[in-house]
N, C-alpha and C. Protein backbone atom coordinates (compact mmCIF):
# COMPACT_ATOMS: atom_id res chain seq x y z
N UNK A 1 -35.24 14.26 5.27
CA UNK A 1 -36.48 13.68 5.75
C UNK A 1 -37.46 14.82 6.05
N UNK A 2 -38.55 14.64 5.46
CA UNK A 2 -39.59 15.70 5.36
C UNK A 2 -40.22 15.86 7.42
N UNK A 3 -40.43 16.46 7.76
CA UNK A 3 -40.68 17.07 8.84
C UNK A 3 -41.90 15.73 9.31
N UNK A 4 -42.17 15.57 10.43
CA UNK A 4 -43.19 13.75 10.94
C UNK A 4 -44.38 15.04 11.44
N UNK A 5 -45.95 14.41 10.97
CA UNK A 5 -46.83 14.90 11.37
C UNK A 5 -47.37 15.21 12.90
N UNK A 6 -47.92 16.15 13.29
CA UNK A 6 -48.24 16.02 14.85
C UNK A 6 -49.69 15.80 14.85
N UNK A 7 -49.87 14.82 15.64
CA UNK A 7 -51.07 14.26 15.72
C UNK A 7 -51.68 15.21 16.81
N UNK A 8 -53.11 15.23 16.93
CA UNK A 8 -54.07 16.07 17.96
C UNK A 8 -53.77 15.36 18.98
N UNK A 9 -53.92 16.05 20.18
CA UNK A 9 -53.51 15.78 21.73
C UNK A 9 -54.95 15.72 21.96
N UNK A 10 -55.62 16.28 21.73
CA UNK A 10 -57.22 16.18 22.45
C UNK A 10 -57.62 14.76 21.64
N UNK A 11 -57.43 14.30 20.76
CA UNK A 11 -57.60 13.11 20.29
C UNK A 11 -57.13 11.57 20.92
N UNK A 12 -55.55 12.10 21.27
CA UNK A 12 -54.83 11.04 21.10
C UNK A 12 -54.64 10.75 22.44
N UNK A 13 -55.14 11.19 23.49
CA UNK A 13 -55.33 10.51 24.88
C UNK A 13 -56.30 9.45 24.51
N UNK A 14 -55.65 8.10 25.34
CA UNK A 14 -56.23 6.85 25.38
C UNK A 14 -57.40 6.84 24.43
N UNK A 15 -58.31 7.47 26.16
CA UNK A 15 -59.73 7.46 26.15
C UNK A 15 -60.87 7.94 25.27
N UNK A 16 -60.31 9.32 25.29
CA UNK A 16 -60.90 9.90 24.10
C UNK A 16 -60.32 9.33 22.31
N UNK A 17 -59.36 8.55 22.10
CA UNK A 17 -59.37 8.14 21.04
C UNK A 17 -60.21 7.06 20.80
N UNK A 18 -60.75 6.01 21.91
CA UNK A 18 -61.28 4.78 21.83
C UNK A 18 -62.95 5.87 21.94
N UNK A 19 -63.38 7.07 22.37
CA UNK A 19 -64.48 7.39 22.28
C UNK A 19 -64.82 7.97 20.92
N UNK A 20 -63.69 8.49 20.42
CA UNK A 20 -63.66 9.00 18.80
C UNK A 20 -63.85 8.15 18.15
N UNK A 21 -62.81 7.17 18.10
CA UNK A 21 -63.68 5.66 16.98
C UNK A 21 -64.48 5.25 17.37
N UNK A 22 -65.39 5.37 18.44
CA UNK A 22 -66.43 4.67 18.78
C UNK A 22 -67.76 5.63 17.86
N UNK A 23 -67.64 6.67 18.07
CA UNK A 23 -68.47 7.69 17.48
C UNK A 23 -68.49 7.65 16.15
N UNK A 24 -66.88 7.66 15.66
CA UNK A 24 -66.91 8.40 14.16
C UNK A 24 -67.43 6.93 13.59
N UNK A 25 -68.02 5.63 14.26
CA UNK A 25 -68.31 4.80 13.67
C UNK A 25 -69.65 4.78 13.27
N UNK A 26 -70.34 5.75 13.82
CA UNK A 26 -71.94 6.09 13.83
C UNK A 26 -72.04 6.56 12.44
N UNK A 27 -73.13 6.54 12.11
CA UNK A 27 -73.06 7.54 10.41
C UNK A 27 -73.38 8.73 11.08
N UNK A 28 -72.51 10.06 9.79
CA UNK A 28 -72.59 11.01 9.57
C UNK A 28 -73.96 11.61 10.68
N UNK A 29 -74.05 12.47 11.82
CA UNK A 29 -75.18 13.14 12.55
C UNK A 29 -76.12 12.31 13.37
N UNK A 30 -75.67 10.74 13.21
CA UNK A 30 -76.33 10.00 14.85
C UNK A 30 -75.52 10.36 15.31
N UNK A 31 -77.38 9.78 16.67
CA UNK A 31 -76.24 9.93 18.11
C UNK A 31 -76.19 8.61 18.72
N UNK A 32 -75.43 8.61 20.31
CA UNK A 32 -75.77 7.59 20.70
C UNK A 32 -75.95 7.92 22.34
N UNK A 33 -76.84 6.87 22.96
CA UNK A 33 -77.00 7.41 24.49
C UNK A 33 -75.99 7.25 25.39
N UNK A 34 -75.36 8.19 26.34
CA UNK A 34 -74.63 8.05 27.06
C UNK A 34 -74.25 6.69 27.63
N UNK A 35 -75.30 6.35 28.24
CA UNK A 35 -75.59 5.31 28.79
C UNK A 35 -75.03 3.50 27.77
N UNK A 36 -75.46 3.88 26.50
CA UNK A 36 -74.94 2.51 25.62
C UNK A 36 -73.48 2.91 24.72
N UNK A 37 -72.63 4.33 24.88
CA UNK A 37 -71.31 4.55 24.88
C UNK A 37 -70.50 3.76 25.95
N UNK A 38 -71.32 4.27 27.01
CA UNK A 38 -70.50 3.72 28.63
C UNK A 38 -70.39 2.14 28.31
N UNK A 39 -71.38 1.51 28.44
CA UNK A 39 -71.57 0.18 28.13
C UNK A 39 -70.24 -0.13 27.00
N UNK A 40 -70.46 0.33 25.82
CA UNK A 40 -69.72 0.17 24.87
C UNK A 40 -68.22 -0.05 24.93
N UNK A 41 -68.05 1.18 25.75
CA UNK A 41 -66.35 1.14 25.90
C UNK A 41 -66.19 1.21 27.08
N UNK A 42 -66.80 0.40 27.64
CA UNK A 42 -66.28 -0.19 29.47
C UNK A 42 -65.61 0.49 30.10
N UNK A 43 -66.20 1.83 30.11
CA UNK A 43 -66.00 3.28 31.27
C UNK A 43 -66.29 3.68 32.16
N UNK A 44 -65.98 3.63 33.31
CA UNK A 44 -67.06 4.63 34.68
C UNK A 44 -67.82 6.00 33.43
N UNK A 45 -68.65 6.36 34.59
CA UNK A 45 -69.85 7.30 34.01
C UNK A 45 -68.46 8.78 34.21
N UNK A 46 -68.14 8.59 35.17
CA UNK A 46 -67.25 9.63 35.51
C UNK A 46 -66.42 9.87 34.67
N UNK A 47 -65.54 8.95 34.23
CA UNK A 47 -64.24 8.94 33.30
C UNK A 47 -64.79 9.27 32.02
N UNK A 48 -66.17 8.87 31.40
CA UNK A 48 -66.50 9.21 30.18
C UNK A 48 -67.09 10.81 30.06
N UNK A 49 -67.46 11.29 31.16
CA UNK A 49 -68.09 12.44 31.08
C UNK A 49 -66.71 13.38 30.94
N UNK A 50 -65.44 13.04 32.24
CA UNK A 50 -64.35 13.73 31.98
C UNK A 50 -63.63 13.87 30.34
N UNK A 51 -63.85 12.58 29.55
CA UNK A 51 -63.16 12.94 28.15
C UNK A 51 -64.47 13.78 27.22
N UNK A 52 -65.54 13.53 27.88
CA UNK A 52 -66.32 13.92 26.23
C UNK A 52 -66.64 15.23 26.66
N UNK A 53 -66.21 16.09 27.80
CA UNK A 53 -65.97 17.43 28.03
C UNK A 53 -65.06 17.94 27.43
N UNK A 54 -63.77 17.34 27.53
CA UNK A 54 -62.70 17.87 26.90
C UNK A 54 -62.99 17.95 25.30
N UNK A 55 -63.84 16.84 24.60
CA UNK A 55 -64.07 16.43 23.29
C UNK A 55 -64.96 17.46 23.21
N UNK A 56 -65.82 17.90 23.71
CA UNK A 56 -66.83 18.63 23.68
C UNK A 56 -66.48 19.97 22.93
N UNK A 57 -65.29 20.44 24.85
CA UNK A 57 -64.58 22.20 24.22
C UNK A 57 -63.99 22.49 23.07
N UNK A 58 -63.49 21.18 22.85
CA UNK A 58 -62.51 21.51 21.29
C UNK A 58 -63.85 21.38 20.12
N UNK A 59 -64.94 21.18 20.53
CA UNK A 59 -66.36 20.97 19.56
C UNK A 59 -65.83 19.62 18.53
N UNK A 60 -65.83 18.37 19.08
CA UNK A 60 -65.07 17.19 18.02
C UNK A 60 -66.76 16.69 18.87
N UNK A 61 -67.69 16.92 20.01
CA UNK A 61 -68.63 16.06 19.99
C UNK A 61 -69.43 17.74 20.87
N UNK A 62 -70.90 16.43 20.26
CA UNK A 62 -71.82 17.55 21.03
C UNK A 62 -72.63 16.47 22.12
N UNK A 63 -73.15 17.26 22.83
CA UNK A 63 -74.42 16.71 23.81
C UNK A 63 -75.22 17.24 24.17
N UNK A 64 -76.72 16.42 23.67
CA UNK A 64 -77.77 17.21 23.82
C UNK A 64 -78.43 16.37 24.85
N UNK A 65 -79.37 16.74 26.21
CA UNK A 65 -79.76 16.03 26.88
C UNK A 65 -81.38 16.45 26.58
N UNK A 66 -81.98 15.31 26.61
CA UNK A 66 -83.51 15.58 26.08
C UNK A 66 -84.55 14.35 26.79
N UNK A 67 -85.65 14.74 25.96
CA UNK A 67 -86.81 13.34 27.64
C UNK A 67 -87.17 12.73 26.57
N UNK A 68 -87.18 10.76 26.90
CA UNK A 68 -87.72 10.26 26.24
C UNK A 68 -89.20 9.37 27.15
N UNK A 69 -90.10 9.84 27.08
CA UNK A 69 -91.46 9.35 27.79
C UNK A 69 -90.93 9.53 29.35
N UNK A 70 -90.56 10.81 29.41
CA UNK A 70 -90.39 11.47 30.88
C UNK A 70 -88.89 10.84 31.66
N UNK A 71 -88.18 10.73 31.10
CA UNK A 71 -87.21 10.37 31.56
C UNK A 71 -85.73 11.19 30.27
N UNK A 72 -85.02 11.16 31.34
CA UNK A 72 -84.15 12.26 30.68
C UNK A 72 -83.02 11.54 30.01
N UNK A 73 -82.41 11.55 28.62
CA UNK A 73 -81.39 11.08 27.83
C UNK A 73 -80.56 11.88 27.72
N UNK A 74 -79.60 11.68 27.24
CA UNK A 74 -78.29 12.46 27.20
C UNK A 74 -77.16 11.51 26.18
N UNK A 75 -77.97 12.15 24.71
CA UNK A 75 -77.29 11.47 23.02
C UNK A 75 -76.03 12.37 23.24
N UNK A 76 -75.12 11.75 22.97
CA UNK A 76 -74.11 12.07 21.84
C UNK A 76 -73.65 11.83 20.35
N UNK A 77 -72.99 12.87 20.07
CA UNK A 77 -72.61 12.43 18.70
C UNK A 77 -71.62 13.34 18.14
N UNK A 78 -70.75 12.99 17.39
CA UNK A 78 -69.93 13.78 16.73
C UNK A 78 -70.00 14.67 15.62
N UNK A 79 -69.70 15.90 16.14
CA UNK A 79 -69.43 17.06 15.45
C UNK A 79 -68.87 17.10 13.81
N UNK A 80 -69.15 17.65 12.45
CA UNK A 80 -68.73 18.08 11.38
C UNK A 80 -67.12 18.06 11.83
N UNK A 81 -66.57 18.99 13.10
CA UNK A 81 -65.51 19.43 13.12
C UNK A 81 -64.46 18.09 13.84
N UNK A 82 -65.71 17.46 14.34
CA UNK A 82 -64.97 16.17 15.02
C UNK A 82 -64.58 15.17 14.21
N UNK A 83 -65.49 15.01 13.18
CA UNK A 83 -65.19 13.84 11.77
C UNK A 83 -63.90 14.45 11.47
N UNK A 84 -64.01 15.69 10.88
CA UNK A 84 -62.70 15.92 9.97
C UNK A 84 -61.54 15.95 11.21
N UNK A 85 -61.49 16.26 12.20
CA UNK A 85 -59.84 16.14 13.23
C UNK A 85 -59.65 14.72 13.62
N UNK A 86 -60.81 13.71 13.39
CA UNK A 86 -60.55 12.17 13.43
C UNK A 86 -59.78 11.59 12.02
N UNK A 87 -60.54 12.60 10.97
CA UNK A 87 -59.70 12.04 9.57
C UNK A 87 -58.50 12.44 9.74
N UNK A 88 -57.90 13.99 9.70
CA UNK A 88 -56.74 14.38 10.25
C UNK A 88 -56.03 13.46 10.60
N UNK A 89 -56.19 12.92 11.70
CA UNK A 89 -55.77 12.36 13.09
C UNK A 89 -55.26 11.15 12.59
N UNK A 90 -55.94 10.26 11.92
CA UNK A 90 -55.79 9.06 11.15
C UNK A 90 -54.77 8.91 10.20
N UNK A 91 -55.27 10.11 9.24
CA UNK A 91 -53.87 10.41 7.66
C UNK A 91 -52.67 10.51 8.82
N UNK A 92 -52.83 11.75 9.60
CA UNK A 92 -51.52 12.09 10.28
C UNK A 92 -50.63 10.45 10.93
N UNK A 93 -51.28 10.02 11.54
CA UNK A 93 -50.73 8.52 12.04
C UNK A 93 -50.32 7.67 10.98
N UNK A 94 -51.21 7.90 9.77
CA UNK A 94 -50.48 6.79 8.99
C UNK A 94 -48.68 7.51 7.97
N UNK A 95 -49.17 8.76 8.13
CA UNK A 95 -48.06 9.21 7.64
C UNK A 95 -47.04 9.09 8.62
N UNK A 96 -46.95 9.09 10.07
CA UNK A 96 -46.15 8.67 10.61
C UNK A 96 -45.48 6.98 10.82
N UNK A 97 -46.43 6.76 10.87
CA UNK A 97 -46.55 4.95 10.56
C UNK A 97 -45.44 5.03 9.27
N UNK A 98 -45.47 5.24 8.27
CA UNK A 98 -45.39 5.16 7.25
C UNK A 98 -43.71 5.88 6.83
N UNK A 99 -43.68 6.75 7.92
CA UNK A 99 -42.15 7.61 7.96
C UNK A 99 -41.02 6.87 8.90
N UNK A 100 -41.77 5.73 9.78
CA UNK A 100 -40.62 4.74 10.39
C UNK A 100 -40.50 3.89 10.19
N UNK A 101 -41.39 3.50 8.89
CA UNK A 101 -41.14 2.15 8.46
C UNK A 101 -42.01 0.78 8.67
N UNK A 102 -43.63 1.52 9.65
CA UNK A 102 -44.50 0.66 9.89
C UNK A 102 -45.36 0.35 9.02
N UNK A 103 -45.93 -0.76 9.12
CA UNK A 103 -47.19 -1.57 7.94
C UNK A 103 -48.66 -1.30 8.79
C-alpha cells in the first residue's frame, strides 16, 4: 500500500477549512468584506479574525483594510498560494478517501 497523503493542518482545522471553501469559492483575486464572511459562516468577529491570522501567516489569504465613503473595510481574499494548498488539500483528501475505500 502506497504511503496515505498528509493533508495541511493550517487548512484542515474546522474553521479555517469552512473559511477556505468559503473563499476559494470567490473567483480567482475577489475579495470579500469581513463583515459578509462573518455573516456567511456564522462566526464571532473574534473566532474569524483568530483563523484568518493563522490563514494569513501561512499567506493562503490576504487582508487589506481600506475606506469606503469614510468608513473603514477590511476585504479579504485568497492568496495564488492559498488556491493552490486548497487544491492540494482537496486531491490529498480524495486520495485518502479513495485509499479506504470511500465514495
Amino acid at each position: 500500500m502506497s504511503e496515505l497523503p498528509q493533508l495541511d493542518p493550517v487548512i484542515h482545522a474546522q474553521a479555517r477549512l469552512r473559511v477556505t471553501v468559503a473563499l476559494a469559492g470567490l473567483r480567482a483575486g475577489d475579495q470579500i468584506t469581513f463583515p459578509r464572511l462573518q455573516q456567511l459562516l456564522d462566526m464571532t468577529a473574534g473566532n474569524l479574525s483568530t483563523h484568518l491570522r493563522k490563514l494569513e501567516d501561512a499567506e493562503y489569504v490576504e487582508i487589506t483594510k481600506a475606506y469606503e465613503h469614510r468608513t473603514p473595510v477590511t476585504l479579504v481574499r485568497l492568496t495564488t498560494a492559498g488556491r493552490a494548498a486548497f487544491e492540494s488539500y482537496t486531491k490529498a483528501l480524495h486520495q485518502l478517501l479513495d485509499a479506504t475505500g470511500g465514495d
